[in-house]
PDB file of N, CA and C in Angstrom:
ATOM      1  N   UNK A   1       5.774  -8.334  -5.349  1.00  0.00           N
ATOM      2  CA  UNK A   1       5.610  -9.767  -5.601  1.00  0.00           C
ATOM      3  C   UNK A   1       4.755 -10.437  -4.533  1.00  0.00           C
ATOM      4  N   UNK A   2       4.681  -9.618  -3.264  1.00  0.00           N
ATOM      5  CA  UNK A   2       3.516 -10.097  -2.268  1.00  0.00           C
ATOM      6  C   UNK A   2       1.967 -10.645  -2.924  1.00  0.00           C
ATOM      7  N   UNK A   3       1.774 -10.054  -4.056  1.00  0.00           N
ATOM      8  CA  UNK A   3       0.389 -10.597  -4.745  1.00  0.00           C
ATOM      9  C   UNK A   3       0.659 -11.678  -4.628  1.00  0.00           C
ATOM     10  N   UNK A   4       1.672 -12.168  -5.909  1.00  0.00           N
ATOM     11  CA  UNK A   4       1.772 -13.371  -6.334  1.00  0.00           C
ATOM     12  C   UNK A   4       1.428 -14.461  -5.196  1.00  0.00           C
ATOM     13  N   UNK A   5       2.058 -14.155  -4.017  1.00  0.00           N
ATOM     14  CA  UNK A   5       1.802 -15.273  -3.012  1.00  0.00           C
ATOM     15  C   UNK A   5       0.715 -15.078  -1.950  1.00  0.00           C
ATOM     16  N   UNK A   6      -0.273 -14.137  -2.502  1.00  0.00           N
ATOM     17  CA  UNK A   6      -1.611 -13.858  -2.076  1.00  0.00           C
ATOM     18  C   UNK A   6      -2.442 -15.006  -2.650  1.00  0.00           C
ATOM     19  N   UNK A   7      -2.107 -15.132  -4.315  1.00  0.00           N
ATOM     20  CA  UNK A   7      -2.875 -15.967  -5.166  1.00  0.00           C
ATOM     21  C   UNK A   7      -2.857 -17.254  -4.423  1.00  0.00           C
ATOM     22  N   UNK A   8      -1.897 -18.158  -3.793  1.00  0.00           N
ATOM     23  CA  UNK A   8      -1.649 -19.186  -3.245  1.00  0.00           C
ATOM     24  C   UNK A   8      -2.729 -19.379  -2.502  1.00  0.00           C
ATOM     25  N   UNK A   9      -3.715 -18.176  -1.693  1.00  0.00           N
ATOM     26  CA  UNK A   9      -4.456 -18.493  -0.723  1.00  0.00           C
ATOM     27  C   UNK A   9      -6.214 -18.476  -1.496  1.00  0.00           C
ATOM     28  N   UNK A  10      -6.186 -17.414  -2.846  1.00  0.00           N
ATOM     29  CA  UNK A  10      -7.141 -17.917  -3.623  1.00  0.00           C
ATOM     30  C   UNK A  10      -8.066 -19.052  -4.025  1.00  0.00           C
ATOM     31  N   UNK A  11      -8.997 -18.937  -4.118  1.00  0.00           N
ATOM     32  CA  UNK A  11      -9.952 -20.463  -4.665  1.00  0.00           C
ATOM     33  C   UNK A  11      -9.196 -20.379  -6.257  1.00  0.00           C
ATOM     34  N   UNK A  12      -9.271 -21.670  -6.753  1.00  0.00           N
ATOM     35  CA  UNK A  12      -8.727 -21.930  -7.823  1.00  0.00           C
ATOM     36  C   UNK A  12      -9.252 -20.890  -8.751  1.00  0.00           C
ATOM     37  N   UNK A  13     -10.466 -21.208  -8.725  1.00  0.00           N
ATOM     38  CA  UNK A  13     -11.545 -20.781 -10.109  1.00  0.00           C
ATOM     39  C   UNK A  13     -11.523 -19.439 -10.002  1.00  0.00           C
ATOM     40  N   UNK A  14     -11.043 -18.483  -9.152  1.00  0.00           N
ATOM     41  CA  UNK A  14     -10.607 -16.983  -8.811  1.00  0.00           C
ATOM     42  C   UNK A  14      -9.066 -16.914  -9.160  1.00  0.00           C
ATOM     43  N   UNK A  15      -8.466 -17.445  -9.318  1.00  0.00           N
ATOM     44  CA  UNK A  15      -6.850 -17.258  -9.595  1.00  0.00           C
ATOM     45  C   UNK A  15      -6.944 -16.398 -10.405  1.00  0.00           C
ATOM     46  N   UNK A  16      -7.401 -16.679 -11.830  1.00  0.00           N
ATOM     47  CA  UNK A  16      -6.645 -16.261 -13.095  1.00  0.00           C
ATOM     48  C   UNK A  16      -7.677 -14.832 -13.074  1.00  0.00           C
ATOM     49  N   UNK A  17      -8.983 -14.579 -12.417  1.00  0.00           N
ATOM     50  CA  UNK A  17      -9.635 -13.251 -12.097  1.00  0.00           C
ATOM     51  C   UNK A  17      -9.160 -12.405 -11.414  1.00  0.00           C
ATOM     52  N   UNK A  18      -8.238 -13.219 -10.421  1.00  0.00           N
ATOM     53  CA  UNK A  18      -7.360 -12.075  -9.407  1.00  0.00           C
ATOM     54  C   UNK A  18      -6.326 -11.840 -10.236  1.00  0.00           C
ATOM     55  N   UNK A  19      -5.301 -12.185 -10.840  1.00  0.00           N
ATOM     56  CA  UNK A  19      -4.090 -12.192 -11.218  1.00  0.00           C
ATOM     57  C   UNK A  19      -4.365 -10.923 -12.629  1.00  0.00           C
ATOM     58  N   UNK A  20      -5.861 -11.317 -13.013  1.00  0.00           N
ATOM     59  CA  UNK A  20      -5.908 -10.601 -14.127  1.00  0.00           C
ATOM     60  C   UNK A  20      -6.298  -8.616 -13.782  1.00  0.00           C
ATOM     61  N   UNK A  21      -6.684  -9.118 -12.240  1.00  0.00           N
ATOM     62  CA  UNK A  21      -7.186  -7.197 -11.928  1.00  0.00           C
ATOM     63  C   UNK A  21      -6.177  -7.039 -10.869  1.00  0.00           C
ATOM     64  N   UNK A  22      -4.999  -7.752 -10.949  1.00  0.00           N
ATOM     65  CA  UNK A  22      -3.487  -7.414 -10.248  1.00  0.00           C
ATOM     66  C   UNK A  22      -3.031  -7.048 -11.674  1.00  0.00           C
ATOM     67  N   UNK A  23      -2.758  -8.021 -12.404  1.00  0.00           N
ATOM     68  CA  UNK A  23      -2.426  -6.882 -13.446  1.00  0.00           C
ATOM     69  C   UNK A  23      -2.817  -6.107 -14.197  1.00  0.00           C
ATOM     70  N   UNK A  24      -3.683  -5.642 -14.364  1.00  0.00           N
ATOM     71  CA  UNK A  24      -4.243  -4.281 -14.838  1.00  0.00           C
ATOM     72  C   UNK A  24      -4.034  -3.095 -13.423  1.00  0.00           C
ATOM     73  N   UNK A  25      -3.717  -3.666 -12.310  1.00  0.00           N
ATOM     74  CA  UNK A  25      -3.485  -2.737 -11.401  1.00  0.00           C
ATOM     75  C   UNK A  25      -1.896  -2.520 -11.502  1.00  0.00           C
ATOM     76  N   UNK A  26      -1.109  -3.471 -11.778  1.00  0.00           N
ATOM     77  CA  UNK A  26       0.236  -3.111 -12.044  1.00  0.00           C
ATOM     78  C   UNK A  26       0.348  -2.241 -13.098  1.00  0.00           C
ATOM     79  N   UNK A  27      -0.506  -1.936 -14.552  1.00  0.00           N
ATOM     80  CA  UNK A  27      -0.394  -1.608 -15.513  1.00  0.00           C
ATOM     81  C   UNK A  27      -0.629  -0.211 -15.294  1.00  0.00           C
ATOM     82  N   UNK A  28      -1.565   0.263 -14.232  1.00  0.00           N
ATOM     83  CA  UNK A  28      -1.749   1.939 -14.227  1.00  0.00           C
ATOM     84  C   UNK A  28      -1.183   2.340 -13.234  1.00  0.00           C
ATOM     85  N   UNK A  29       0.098   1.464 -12.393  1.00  0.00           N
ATOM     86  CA  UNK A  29       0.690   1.877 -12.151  1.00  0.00           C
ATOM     87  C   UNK A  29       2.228   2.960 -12.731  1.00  0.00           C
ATOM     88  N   UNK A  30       2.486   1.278 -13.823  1.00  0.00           N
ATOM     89  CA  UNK A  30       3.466   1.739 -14.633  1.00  0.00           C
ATOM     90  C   UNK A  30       3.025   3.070 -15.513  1.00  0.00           C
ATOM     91  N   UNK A  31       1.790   3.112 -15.586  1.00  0.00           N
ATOM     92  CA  UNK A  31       1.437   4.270 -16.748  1.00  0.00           C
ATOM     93  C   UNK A  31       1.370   6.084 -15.904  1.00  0.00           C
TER      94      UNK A  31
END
Protein backbone atom coordinates (compact mmCIF):
# COMPACT_ATOMS: atom_id res chain seq x y z
CA UNK A 1 0.00 0.00 0.00
CA UNK A 2 3.28 2.20 0.14
CA UNK A 3 2.36 3.10 -3.67
CA UNK A 4 -0.77 4.41 -2.87
CA UNK A 5 0.90 7.09 -0.69
CA UNK A 6 3.68 7.56 -3.26
CA UNK A 7 0.76 8.89 -5.56
CA UNK A 8 0.22 11.77 -2.92
CA UNK A 9 3.64 13.12 -3.99
CA UNK A 10 2.74 12.79 -7.87
CA UNK A 11 1.83 15.78 -10.26
CA UNK A 12 -1.83 15.53 -10.68
CA UNK A 13 -1.93 14.96 -14.44
CA UNK A 14 0.53 11.74 -13.69
CA UNK A 15 -1.72 10.20 -10.97
CA UNK A 16 -4.05 8.14 -12.88
CA UNK A 17 -0.62 7.10 -15.36
CA UNK A 18 1.13 6.03 -12.27
CA UNK A 19 -1.65 4.22 -10.53
CA UNK A 20 -2.43 2.67 -13.89
CA UNK A 21 1.44 0.98 -14.40
CA UNK A 22 1.16 0.20 -10.42
CA UNK A 23 -1.50 -1.71 -11.37
CA UNK A 24 -0.61 -3.65 -14.10
CA UNK A 25 2.51 -4.18 -11.92
CA UNK A 26 0.33 -5.57 -9.14
CA UNK A 27 -1.39 -7.71 -11.81
CA UNK A 28 1.86 -9.79 -12.90
CA UNK A 29 2.47 -10.06 -9.76
CA UNK A 30 -0.65 -11.87 -8.80
CA UNK A 31 -0.26 -13.88 -12.08
Amino acid sequence: MKNLAALAFVPEQDVIRTFTEIKGSANEILD
